[in-house]
N, C-alpha and C. Protein backbone atom coordinates (compact mmCIF):
# COMPACT_ATOMS: atom_id res chain seq x y z
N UNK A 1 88.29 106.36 96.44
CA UNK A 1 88.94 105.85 95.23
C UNK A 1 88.15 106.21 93.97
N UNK A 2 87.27 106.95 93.78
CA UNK A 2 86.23 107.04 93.20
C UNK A 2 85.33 105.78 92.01
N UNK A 3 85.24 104.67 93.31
CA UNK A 3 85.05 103.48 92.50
C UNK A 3 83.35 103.05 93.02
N UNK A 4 82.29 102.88 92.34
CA UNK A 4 80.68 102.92 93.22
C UNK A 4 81.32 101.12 93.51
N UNK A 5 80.43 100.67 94.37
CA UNK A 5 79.98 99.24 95.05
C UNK A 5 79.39 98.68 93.48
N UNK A 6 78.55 99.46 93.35
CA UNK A 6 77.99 98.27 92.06
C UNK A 6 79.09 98.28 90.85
N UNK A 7 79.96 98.56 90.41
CA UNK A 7 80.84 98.66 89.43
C UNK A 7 81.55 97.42 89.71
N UNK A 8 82.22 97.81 91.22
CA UNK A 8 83.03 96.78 91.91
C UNK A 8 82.68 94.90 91.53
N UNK A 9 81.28 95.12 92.20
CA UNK A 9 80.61 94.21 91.74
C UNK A 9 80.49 93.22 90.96
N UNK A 10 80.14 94.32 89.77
CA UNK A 10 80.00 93.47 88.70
C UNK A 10 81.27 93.31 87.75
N UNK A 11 82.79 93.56 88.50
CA UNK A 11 83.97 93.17 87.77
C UNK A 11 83.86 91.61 88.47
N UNK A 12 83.60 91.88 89.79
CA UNK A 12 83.90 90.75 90.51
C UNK A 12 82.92 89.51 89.97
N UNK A 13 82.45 89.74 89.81
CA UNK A 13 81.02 88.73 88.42
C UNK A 13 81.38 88.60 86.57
N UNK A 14 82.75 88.94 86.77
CA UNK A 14 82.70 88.97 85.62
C UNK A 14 81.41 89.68 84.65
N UNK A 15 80.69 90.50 85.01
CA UNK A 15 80.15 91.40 83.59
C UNK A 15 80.66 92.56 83.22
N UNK A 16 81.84 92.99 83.76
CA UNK A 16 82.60 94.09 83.28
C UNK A 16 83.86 93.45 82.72
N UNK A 17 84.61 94.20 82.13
CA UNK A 17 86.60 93.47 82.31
C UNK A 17 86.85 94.56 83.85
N UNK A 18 88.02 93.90 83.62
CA UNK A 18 88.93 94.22 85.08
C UNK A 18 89.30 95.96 84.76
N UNK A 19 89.78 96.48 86.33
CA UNK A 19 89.67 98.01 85.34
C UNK A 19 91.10 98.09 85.21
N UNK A 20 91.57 99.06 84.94
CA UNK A 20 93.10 99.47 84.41
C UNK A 20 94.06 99.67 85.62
N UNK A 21 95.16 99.66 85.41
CA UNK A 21 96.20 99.19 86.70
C UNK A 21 95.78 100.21 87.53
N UNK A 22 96.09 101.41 87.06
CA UNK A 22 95.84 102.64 88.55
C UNK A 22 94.68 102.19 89.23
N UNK A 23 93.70 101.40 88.77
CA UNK A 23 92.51 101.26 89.84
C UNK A 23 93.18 100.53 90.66
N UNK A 24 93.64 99.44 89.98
CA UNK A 24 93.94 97.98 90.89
C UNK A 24 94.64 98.31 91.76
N UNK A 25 95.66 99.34 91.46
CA UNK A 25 97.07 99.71 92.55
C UNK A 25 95.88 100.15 93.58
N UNK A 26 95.43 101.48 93.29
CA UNK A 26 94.32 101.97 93.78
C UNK A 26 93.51 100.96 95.29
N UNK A 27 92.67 99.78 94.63
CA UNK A 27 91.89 99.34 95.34
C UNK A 27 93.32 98.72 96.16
N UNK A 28 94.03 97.71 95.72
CA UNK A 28 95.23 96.95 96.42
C UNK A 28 95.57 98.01 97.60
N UNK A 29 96.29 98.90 97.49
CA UNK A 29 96.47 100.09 98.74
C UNK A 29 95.41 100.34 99.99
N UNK A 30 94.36 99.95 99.29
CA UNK A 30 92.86 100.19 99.94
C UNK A 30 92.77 99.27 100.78
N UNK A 31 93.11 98.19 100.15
CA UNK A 31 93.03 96.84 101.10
C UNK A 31 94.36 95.76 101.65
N UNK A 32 95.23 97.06 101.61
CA UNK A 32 96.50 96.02 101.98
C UNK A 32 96.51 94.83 101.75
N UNK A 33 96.79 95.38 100.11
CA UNK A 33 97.37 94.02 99.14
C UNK A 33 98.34 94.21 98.22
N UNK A 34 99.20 93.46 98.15
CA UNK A 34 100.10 93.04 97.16
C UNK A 34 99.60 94.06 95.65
N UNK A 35 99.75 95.19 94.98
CA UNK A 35 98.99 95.39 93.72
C UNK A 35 100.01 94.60 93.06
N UNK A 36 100.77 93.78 92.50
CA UNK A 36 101.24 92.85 91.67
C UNK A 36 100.30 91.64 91.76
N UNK A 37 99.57 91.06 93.00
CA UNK A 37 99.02 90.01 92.95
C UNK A 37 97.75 90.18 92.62
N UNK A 38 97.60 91.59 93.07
CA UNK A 38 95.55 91.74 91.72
C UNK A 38 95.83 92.03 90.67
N UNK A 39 96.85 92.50 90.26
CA UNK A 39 97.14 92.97 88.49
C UNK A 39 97.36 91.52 87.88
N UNK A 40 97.79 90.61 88.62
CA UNK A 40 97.65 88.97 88.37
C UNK A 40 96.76 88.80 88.07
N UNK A 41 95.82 88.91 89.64
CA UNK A 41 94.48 88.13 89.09
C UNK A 41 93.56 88.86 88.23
N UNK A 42 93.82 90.05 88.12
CA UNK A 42 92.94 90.58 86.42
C UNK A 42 92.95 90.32 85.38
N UNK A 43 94.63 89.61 85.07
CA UNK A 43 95.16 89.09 83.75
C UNK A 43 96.30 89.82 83.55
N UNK A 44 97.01 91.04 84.24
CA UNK A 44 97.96 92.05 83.63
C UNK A 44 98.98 92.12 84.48
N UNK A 45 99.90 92.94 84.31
CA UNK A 45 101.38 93.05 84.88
C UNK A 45 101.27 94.47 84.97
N UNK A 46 102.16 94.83 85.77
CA UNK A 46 102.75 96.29 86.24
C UNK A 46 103.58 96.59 84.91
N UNK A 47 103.31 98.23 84.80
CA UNK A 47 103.67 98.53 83.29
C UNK A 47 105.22 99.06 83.18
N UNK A 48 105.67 98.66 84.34
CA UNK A 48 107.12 99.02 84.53
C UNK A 48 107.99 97.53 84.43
N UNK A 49 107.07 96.42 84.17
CA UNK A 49 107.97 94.98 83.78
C UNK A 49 108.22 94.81 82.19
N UNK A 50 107.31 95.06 81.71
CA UNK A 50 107.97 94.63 80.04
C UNK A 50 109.58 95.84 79.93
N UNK A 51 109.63 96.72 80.02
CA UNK A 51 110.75 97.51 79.95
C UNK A 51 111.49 96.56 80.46
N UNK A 52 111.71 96.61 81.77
CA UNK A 52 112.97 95.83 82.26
C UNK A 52 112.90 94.40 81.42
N UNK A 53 112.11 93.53 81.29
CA UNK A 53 112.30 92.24 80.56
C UNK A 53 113.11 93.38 79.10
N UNK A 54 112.56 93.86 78.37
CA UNK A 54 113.15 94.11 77.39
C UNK A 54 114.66 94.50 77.24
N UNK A 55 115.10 95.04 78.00
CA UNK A 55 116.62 95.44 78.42
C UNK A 55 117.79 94.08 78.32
N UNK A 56 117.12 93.29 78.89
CA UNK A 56 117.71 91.84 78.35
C UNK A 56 116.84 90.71 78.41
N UNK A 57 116.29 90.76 76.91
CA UNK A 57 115.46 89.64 76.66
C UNK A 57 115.58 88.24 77.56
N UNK A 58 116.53 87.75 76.52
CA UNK A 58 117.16 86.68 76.74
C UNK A 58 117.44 86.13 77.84
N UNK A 59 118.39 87.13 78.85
CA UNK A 59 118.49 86.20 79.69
C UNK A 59 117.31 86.41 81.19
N UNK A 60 116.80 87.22 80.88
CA UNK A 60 115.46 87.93 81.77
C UNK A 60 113.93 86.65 81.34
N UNK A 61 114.28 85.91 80.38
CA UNK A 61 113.31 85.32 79.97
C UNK A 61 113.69 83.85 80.54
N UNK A 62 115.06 84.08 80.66
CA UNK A 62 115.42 82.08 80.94
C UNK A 62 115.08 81.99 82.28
N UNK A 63 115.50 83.52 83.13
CA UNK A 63 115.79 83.39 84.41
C UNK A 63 114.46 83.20 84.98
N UNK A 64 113.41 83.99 84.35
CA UNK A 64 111.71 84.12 84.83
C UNK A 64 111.68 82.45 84.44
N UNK A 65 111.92 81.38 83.63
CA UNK A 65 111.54 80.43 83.37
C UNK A 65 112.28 79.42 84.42
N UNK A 66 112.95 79.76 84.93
CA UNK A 66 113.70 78.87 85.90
C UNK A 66 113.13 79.18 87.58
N UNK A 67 112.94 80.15 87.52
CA UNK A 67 112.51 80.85 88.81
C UNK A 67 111.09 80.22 88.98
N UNK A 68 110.00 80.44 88.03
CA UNK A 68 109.05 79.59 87.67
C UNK A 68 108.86 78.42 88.43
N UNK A 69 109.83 77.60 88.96
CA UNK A 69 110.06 76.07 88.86
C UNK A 69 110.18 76.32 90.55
N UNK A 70 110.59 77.64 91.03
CA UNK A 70 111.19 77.25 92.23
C UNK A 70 109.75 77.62 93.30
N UNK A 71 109.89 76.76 94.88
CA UNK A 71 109.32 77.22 95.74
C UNK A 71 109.03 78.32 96.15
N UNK A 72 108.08 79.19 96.88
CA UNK A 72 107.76 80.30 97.64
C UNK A 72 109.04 80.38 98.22
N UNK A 73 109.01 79.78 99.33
CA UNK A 73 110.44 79.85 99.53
C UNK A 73 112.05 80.14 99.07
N UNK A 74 112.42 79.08 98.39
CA UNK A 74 113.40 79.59 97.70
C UNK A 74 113.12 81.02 96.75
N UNK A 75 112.33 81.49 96.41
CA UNK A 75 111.68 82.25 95.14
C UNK A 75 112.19 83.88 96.94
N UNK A 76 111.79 83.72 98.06
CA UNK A 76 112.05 84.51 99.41
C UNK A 76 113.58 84.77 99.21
N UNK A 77 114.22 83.64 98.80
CA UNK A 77 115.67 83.37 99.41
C UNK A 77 116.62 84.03 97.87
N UNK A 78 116.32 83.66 97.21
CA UNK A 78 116.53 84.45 95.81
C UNK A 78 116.47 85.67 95.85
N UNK A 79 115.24 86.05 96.04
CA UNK A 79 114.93 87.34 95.98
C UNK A 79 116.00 88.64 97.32
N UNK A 80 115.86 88.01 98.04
CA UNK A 80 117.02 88.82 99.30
C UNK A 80 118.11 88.74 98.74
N UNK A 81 118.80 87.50 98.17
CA UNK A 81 120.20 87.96 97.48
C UNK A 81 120.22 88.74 96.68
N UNK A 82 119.35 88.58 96.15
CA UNK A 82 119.47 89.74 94.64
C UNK A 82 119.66 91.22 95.63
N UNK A 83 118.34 91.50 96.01
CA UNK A 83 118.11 92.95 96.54
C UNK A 83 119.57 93.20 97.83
N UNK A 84 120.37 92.07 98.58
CA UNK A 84 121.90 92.40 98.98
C UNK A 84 123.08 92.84 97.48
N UNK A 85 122.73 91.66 96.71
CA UNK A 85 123.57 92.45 95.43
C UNK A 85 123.52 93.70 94.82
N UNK A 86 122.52 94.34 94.75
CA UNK A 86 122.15 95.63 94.09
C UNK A 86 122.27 96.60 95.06
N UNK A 87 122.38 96.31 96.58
CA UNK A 87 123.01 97.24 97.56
C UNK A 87 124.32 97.92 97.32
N UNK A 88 124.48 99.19 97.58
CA UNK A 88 125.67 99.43 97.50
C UNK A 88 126.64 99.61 98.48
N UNK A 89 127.72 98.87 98.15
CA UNK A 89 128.64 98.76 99.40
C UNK A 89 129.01 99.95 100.22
C-alpha cells in the first residue's frame, strides 16, 4: 500500500491527521473493512456522497434525518427495498 508502520502509527495516536480517502479505501481493502466505516472514523465521507445529496437537497437531507433515528436493522430492511426498487424489471 505504500504506507511505513510508523506513519500508521502515529495517525493511530493522533500525531498525524487521518490520511486522504484513497489511503483509507486502500488500508480498508487491506483489512476487510467496510471503507465507508474508516472514512467515518477519520472524520470524512466518500467523495461520491455530497454529489448525490446535492441532486436533491431537500429531500436527501430529510430522508438521511429520519433514517438517522432508525435501527441497524430496520436501516438492513430499508436498504434491500431500495436496492429491489432500483432493480430493473
Amino acid at each position: 500500500m505504500g504506507i511505513s508502520p510508523t506513519y500508521l502509527s502515529k495517525v493511530e495516536r493522533d500525531e498525524f491527521p487521518p490520511p486522504g480517502e484513497d489511503t483509507i479505501k486502500k488500508i480498508a481493502d487491506a483489512l476487510g473493512q467496510n471503507p465507508d466505516e474508516l472514512l467515518a472514523l477519520a472524520g470524512k465521507v466518500s467523495s461520491d456522497l455530497p454529489a448525490i445529496i446535492q441532486q436533491r437537497p431537500r429531500q436527501l437531507a430529510t430522508f438521511l434525518r429520519t433514517a438517522g433515528e432508525l435501527t441497524p436493522e430496520e436501516l438492513a430492511k430499508l436498504t434491500k427495498y431500495v436496492e429491489k426498487m432500483k432493480r430493473p424489471t
